[in-house]
PDB file of N, CA and C in Angstrom:
ATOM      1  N   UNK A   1      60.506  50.827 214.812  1.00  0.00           N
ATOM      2  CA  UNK A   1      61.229  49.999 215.747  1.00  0.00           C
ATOM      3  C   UNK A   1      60.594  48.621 215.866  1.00  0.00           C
ATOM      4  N   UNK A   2      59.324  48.333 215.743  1.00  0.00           N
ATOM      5  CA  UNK A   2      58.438  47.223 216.000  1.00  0.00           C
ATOM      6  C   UNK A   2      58.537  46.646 214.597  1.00  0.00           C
ATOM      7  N   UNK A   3      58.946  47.251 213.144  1.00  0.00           N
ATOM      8  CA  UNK A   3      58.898  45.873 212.240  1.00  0.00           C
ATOM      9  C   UNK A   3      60.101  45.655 212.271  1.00  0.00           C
ATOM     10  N   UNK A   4      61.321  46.309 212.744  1.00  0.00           N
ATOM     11  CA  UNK A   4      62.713  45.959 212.785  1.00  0.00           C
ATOM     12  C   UNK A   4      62.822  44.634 214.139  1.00  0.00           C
ATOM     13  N   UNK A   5      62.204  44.648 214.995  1.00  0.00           N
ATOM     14  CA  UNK A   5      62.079  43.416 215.888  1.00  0.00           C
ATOM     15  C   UNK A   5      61.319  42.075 215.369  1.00  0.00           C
ATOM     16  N   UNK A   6      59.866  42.633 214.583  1.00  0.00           N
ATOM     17  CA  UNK A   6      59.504  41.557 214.135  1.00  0.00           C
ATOM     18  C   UNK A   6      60.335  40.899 213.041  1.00  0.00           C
ATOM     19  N   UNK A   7      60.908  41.747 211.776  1.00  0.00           N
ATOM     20  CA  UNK A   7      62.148  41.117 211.345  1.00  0.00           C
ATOM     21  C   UNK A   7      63.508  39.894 211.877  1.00  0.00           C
ATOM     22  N   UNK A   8      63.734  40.867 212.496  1.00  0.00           N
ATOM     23  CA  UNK A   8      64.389  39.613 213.562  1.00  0.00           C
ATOM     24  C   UNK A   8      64.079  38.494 214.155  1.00  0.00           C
ATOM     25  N   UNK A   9      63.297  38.865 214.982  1.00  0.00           N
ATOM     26  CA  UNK A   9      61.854  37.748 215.293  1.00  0.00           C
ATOM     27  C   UNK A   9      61.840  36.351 214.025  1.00  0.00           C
ATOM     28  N   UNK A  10      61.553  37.200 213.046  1.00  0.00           N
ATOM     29  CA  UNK A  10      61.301  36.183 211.812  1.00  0.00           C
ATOM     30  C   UNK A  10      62.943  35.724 211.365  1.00  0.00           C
ATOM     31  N   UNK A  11      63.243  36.308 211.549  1.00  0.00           N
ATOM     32  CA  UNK A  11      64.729  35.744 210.838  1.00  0.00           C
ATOM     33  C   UNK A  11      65.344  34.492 211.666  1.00  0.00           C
ATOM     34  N   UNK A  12      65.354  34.624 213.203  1.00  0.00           N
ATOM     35  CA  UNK A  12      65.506  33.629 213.949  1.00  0.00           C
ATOM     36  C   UNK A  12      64.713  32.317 213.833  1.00  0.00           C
ATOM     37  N   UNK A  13      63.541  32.692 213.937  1.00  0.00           N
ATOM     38  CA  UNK A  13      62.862  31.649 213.430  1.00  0.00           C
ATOM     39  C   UNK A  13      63.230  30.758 211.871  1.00  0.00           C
ATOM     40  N   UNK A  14      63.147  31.386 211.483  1.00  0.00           N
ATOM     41  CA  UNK A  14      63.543  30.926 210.567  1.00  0.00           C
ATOM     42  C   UNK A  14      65.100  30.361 210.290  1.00  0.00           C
ATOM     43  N   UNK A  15      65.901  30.610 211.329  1.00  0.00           N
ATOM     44  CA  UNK A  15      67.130  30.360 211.815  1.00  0.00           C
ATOM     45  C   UNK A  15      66.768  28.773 212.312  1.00  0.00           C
ATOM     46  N   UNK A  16      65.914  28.823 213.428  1.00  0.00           N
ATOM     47  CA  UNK A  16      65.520  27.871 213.761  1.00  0.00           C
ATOM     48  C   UNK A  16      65.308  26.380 213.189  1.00  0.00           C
ATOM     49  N   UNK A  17      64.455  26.654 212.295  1.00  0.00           N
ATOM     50  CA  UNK A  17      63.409  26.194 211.836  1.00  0.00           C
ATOM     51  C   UNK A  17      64.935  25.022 210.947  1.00  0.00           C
ATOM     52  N   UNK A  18      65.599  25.822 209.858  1.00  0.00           N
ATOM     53  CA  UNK A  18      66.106  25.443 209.188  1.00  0.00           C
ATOM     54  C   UNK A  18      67.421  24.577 210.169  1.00  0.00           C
ATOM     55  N   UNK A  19      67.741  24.883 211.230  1.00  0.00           N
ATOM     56  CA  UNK A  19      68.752  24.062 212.190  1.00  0.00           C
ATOM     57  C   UNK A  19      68.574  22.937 212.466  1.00  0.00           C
ATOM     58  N   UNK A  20      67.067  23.033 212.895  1.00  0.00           N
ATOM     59  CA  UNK A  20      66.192  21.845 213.270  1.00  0.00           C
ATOM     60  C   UNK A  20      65.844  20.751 211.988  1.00  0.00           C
ATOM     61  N   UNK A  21      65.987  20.850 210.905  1.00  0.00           N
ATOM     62  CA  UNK A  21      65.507  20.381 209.351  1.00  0.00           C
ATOM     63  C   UNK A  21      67.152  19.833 209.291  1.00  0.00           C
ATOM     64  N   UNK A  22      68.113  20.550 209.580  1.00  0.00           N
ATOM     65  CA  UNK A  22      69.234  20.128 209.059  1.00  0.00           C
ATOM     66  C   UNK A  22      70.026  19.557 209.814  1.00  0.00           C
ATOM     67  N   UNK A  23      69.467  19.935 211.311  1.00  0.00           N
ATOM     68  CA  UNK A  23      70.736  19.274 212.611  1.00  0.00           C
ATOM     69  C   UNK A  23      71.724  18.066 212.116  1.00  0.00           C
ATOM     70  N   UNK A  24      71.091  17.073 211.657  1.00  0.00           N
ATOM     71  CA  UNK A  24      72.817  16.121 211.292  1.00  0.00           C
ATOM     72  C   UNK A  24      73.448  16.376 210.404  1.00  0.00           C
ATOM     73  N   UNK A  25      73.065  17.251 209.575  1.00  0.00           N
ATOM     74  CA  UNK A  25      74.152  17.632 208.460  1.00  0.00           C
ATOM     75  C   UNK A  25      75.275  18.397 209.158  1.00  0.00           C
ATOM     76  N   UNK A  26      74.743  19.358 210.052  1.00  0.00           N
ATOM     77  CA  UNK A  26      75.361  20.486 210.754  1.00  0.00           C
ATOM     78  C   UNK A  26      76.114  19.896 212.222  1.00  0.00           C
ATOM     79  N   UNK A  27      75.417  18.342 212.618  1.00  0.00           N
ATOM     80  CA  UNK A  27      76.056  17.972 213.463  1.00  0.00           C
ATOM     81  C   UNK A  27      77.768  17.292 212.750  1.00  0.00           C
ATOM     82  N   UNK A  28      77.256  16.424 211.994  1.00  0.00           N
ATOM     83  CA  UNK A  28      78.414  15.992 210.658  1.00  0.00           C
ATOM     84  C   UNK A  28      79.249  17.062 210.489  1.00  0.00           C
ATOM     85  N   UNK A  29      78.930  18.112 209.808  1.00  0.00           N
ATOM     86  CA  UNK A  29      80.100  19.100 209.502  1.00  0.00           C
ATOM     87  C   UNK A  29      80.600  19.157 210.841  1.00  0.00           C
ATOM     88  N   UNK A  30      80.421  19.763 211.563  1.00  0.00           N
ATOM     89  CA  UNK A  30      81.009  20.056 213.182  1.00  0.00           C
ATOM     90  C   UNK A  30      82.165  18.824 213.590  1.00  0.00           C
ATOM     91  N   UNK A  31      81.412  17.610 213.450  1.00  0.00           N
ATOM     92  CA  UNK A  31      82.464  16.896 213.640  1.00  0.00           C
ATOM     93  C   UNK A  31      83.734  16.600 212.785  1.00  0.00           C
ATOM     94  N   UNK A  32      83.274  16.779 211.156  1.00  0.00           N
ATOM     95  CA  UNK A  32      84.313  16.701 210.004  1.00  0.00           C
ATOM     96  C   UNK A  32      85.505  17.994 210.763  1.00  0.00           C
ATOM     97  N   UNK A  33      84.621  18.762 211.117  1.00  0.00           N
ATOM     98  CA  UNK A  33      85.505  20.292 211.208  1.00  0.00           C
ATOM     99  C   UNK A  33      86.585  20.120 212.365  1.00  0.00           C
ATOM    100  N   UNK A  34      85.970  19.493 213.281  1.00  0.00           N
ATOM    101  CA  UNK A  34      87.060  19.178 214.715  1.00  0.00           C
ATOM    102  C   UNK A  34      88.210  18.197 214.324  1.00  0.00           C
ATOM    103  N   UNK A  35      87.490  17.275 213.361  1.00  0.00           N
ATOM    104  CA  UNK A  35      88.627  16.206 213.000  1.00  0.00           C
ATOM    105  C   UNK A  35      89.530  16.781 212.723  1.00  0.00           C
ATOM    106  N   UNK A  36      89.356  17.646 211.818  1.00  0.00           N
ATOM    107  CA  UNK A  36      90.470  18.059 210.549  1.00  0.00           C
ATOM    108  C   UNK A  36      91.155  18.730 211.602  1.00  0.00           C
ATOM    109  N   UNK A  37      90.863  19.642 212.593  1.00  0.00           N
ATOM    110  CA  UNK A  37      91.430  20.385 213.501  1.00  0.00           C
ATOM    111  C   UNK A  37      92.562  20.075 214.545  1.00  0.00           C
ATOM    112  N   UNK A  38      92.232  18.690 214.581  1.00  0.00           N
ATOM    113  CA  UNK A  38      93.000  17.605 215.345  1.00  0.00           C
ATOM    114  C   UNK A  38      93.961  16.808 214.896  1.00  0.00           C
ATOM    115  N   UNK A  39      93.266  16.653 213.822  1.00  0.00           N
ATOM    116  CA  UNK A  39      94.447  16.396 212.483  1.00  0.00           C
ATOM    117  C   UNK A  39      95.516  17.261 211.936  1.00  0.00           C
ATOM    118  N   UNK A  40      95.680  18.550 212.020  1.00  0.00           N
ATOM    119  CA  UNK A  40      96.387  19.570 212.331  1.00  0.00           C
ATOM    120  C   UNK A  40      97.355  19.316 213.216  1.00  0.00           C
ATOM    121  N   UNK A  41      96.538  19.280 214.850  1.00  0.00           N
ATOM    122  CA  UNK A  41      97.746  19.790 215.859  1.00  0.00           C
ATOM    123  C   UNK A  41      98.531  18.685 215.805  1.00  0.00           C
ATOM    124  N   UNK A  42      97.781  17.203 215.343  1.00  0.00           N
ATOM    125  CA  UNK A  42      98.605  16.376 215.342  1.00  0.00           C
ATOM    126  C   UNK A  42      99.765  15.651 214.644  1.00  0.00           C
ATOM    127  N   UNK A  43      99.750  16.556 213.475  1.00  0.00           N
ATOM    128  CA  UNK A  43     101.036  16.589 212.481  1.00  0.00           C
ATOM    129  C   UNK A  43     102.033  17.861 213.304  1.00  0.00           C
ATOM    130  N   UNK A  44     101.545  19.338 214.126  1.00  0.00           N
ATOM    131  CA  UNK A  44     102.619  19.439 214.613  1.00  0.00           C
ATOM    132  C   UNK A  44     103.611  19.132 214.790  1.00  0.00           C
ATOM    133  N   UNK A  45     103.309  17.951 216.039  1.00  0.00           N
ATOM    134  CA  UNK A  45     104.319  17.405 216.958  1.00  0.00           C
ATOM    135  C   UNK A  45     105.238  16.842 216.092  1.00  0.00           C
ATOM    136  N   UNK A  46     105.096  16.689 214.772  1.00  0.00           N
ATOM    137  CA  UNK A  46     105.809  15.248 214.275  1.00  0.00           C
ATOM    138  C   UNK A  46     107.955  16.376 214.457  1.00  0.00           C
ATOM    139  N   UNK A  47     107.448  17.295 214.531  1.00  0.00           N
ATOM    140  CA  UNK A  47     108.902  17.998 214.382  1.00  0.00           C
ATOM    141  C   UNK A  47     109.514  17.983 215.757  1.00  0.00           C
ATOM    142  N   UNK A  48     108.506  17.604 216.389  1.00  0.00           N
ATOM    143  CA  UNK A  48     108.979  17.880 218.385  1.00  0.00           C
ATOM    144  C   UNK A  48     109.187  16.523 217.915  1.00  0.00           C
ATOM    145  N   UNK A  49     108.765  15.202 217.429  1.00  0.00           N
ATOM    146  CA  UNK A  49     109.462  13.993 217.635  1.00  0.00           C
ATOM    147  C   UNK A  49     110.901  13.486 217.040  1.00  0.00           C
ATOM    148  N   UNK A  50     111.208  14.332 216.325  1.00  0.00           N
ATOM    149  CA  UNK A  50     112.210  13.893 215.597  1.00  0.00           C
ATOM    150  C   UNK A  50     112.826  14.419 216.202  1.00  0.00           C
ATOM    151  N   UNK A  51     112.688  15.469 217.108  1.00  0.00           N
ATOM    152  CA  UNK A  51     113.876  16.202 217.907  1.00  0.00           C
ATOM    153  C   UNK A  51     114.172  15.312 219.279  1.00  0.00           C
ATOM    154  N   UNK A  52     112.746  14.590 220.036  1.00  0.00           N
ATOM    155  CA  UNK A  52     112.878  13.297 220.824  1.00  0.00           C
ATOM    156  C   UNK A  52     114.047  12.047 220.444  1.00  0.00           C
ATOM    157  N   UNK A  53     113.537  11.760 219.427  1.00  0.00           N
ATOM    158  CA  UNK A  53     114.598  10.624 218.746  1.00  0.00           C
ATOM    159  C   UNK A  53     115.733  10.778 218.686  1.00  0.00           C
ATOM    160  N   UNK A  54     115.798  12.336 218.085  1.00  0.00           N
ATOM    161  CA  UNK A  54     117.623  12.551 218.053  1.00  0.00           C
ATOM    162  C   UNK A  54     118.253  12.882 219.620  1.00  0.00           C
ATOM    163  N   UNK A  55     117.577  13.014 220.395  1.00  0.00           N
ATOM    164  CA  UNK A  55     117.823  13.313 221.647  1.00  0.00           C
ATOM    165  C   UNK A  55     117.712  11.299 222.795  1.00  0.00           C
ATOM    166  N   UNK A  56     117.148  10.828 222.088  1.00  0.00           N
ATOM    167  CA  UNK A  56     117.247   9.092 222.297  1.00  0.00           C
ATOM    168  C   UNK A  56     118.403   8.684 221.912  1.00  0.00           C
ATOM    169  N   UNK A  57     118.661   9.136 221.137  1.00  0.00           N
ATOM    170  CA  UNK A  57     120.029   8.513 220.562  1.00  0.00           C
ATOM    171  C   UNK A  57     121.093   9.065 221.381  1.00  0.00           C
ATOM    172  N   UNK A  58     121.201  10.131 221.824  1.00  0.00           N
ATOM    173  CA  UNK A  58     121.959  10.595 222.868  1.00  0.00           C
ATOM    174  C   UNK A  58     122.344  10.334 223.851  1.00  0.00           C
ATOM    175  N   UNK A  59     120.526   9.775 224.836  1.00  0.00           N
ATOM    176  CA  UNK A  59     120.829   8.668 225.930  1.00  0.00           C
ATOM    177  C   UNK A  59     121.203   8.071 226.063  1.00  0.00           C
ATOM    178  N   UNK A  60     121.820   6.877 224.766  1.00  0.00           N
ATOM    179  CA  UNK A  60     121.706   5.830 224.445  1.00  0.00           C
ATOM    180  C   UNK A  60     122.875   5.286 225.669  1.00  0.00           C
ATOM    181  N   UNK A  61     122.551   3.800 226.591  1.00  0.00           N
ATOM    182  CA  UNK A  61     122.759   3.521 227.901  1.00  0.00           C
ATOM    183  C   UNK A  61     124.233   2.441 227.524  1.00  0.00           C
ATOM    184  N   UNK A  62     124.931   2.437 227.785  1.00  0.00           N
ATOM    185  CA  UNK A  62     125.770   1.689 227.592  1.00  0.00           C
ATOM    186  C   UNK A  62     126.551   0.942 228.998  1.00  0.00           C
ATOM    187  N   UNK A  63     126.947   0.032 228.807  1.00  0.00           N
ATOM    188  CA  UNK A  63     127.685  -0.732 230.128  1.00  0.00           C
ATOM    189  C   UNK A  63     129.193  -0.289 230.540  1.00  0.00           C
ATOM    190  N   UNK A  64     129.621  -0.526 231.780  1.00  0.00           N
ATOM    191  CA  UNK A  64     130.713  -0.128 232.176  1.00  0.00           C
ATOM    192  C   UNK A  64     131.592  -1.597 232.038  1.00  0.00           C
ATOM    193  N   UNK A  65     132.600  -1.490 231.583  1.00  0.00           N
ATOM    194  CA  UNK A  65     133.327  -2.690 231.188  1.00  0.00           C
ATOM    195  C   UNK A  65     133.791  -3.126 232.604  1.00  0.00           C
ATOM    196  N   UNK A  66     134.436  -2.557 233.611  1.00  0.00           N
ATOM    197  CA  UNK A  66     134.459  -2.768 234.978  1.00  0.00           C
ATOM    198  C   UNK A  66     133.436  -3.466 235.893  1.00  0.00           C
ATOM    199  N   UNK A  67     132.578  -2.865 236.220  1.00  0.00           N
ATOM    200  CA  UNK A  67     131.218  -3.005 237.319  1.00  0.00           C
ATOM    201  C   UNK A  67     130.365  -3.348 236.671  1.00  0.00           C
ATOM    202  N   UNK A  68     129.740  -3.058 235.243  1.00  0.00           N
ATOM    203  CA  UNK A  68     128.759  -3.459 234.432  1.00  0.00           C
ATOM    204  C   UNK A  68     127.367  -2.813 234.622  1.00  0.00           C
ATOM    205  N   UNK A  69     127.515  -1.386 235.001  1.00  0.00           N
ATOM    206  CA  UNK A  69     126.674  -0.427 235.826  1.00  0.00           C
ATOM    207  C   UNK A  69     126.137  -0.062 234.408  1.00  0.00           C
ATOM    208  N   UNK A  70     124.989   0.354 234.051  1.00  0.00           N
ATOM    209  CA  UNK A  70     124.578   0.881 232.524  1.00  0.00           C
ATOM    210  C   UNK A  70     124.352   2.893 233.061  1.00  0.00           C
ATOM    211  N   UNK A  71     125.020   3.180 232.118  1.00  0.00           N
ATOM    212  CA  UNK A  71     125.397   4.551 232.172  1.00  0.00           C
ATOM    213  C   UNK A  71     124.702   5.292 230.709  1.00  0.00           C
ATOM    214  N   UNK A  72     123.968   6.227 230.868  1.00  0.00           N
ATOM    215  CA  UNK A  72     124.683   7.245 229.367  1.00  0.00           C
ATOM    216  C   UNK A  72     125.511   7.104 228.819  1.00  0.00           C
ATOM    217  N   UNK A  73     125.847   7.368 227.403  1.00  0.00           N
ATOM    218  CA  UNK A  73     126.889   7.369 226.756  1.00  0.00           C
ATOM    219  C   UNK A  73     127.412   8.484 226.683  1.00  0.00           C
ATOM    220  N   UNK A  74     126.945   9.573 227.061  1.00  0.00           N
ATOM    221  CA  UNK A  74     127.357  10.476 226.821  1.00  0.00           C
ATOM    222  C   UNK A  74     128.120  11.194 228.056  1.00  0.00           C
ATOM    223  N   UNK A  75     127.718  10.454 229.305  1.00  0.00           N
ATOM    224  CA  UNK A  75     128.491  10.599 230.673  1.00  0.00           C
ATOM    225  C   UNK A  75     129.368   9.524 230.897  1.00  0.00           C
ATOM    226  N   UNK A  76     129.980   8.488 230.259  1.00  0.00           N
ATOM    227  CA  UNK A  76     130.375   7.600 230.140  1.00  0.00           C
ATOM    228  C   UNK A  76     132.325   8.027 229.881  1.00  0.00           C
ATOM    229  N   UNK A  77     133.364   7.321 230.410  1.00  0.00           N
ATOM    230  CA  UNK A  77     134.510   7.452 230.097  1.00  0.00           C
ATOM    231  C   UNK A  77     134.822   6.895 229.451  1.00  0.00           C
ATOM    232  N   UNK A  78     135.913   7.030 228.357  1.00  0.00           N
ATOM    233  CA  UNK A  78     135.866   6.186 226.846  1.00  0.00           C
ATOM    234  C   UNK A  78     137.707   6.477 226.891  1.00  0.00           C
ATOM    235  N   UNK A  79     138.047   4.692 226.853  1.00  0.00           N
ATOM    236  CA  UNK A  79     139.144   4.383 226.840  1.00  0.00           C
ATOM    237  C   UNK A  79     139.956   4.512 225.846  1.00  0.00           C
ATOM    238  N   UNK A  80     139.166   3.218 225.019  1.00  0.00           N
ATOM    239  CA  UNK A  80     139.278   2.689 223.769  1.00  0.00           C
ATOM    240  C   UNK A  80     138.358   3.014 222.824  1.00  0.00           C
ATOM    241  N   UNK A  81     138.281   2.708 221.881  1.00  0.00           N
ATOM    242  CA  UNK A  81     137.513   2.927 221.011  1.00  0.00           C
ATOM    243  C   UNK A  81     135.909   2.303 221.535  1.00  0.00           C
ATOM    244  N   UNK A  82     136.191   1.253 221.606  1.00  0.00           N
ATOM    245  CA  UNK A  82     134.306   0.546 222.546  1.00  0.00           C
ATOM    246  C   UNK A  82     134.672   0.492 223.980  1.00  0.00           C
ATOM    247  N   UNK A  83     135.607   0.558 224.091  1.00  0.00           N
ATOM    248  CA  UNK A  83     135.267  -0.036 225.868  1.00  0.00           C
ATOM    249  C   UNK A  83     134.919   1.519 226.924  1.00  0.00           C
ATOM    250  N   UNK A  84     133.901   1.390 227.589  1.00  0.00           N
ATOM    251  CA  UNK A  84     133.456   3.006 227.762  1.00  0.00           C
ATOM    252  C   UNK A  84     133.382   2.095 229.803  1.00  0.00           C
ATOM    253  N   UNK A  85     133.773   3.013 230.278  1.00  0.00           N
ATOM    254  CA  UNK A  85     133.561   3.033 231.998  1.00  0.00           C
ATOM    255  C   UNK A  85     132.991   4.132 232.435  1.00  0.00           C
ATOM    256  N   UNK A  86     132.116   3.845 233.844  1.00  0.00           N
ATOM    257  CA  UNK A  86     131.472   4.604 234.755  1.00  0.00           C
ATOM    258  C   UNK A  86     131.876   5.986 235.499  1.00  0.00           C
ATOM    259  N   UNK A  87     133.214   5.568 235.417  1.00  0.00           N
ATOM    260  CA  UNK A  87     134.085   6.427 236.727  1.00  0.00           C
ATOM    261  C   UNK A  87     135.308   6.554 236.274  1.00  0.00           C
ATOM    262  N   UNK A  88     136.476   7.467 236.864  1.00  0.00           N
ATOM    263  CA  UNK A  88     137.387   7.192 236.192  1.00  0.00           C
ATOM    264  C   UNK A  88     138.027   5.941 237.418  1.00  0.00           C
ATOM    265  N   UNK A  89     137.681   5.983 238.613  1.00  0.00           N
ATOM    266  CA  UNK A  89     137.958   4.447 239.428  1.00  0.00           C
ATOM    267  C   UNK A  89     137.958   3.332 238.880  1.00  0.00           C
ATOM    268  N   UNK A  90     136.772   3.180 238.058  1.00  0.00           N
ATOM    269  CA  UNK A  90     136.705   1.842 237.222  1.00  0.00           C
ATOM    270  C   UNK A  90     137.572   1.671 236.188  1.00  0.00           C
ATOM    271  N   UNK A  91     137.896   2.925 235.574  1.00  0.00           N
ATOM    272  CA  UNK A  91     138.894   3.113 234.674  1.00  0.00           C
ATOM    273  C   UNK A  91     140.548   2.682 234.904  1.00  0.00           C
ATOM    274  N   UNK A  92     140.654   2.883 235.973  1.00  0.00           N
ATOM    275  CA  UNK A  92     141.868   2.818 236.838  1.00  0.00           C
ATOM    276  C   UNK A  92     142.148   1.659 237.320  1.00  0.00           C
ATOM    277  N   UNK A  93     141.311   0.661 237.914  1.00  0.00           N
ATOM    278  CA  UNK A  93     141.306  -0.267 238.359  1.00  0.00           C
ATOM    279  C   UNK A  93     141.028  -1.570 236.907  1.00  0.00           C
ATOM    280  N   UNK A  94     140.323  -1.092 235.787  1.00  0.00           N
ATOM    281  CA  UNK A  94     140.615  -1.803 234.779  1.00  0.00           C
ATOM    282  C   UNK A  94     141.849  -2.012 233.552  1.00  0.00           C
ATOM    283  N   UNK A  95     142.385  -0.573 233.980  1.00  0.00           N
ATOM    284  CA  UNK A  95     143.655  -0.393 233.332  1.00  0.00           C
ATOM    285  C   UNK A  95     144.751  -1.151 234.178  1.00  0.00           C
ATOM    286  N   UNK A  96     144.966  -1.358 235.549  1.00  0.00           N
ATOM    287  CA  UNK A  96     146.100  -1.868 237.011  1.00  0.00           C
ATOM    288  C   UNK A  96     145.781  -3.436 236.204  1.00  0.00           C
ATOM    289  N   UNK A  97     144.910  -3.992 235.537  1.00  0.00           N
ATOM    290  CA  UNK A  97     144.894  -5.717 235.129  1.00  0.00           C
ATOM    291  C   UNK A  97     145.410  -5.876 234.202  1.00  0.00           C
TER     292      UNK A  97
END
C-alpha cells in the first residue's frame, strides 16, 4: 500500500514539475482551445440571422398615404398596387377625394 502512494506521490510531482516547465505552452493551448470554441458557437447563430433578416423584411415600415403614420407592411391596407393605408378610415376618407 505504501509504494502504491509513494508512486503517486511521484507521479504528481512529476505532474508538477513538468506544468510548471511548460505553463505558457499549456497556458497558449488553453487559450487556442477556447478560441476555437467560440469560434464555433459563433458561426451558429449565422442561421438564427438569416432567419432575423428574413423576418426584417417583413417589418418592413411603410407610410399611410392618408395621415402619413408609418405602419408595418404587413398590417398595412393595400389599395392599389403602392398606395398602402393605416386603417380602413383612412382608406375611406382617401377614396371620398
Amino acid at each position: 500500500m505504501s509504494k502504491l502512494l509513494i508512486l503517486i506521490l511521484l507521479i504528481l510531482v512529476l505532474a508538477a514539475i513538468i506544468a510548471l516547465r511548460y505553463r505558457r505552452q499549456i497556458q497558449t493551448a488553453l487559450y487556442i482551445w477556447r478560441m476555437l470554441r467560440k469560434m464555433r458557437r459563433m458561426n451558429k447563430p449565422q442561421e438564427k440571422q438569416i432567419e432575423k433578416e428574413e423576418n426584417a423584411k417583413d417589418l418592413q415600415l411603410i407610410r399611410c398615404a392618408k395621415c402619413g403614420t408609418w405602419i408595418p407592411q404587413k398590417n398595412a391596407l393595400n389599395l392599389r398596387s403602392k398606395t398602402f393605408y393605416c386603417s380602413a378610415n383612412c382608406m375611406e376618407q382617401a377614396v371620398k377625394f
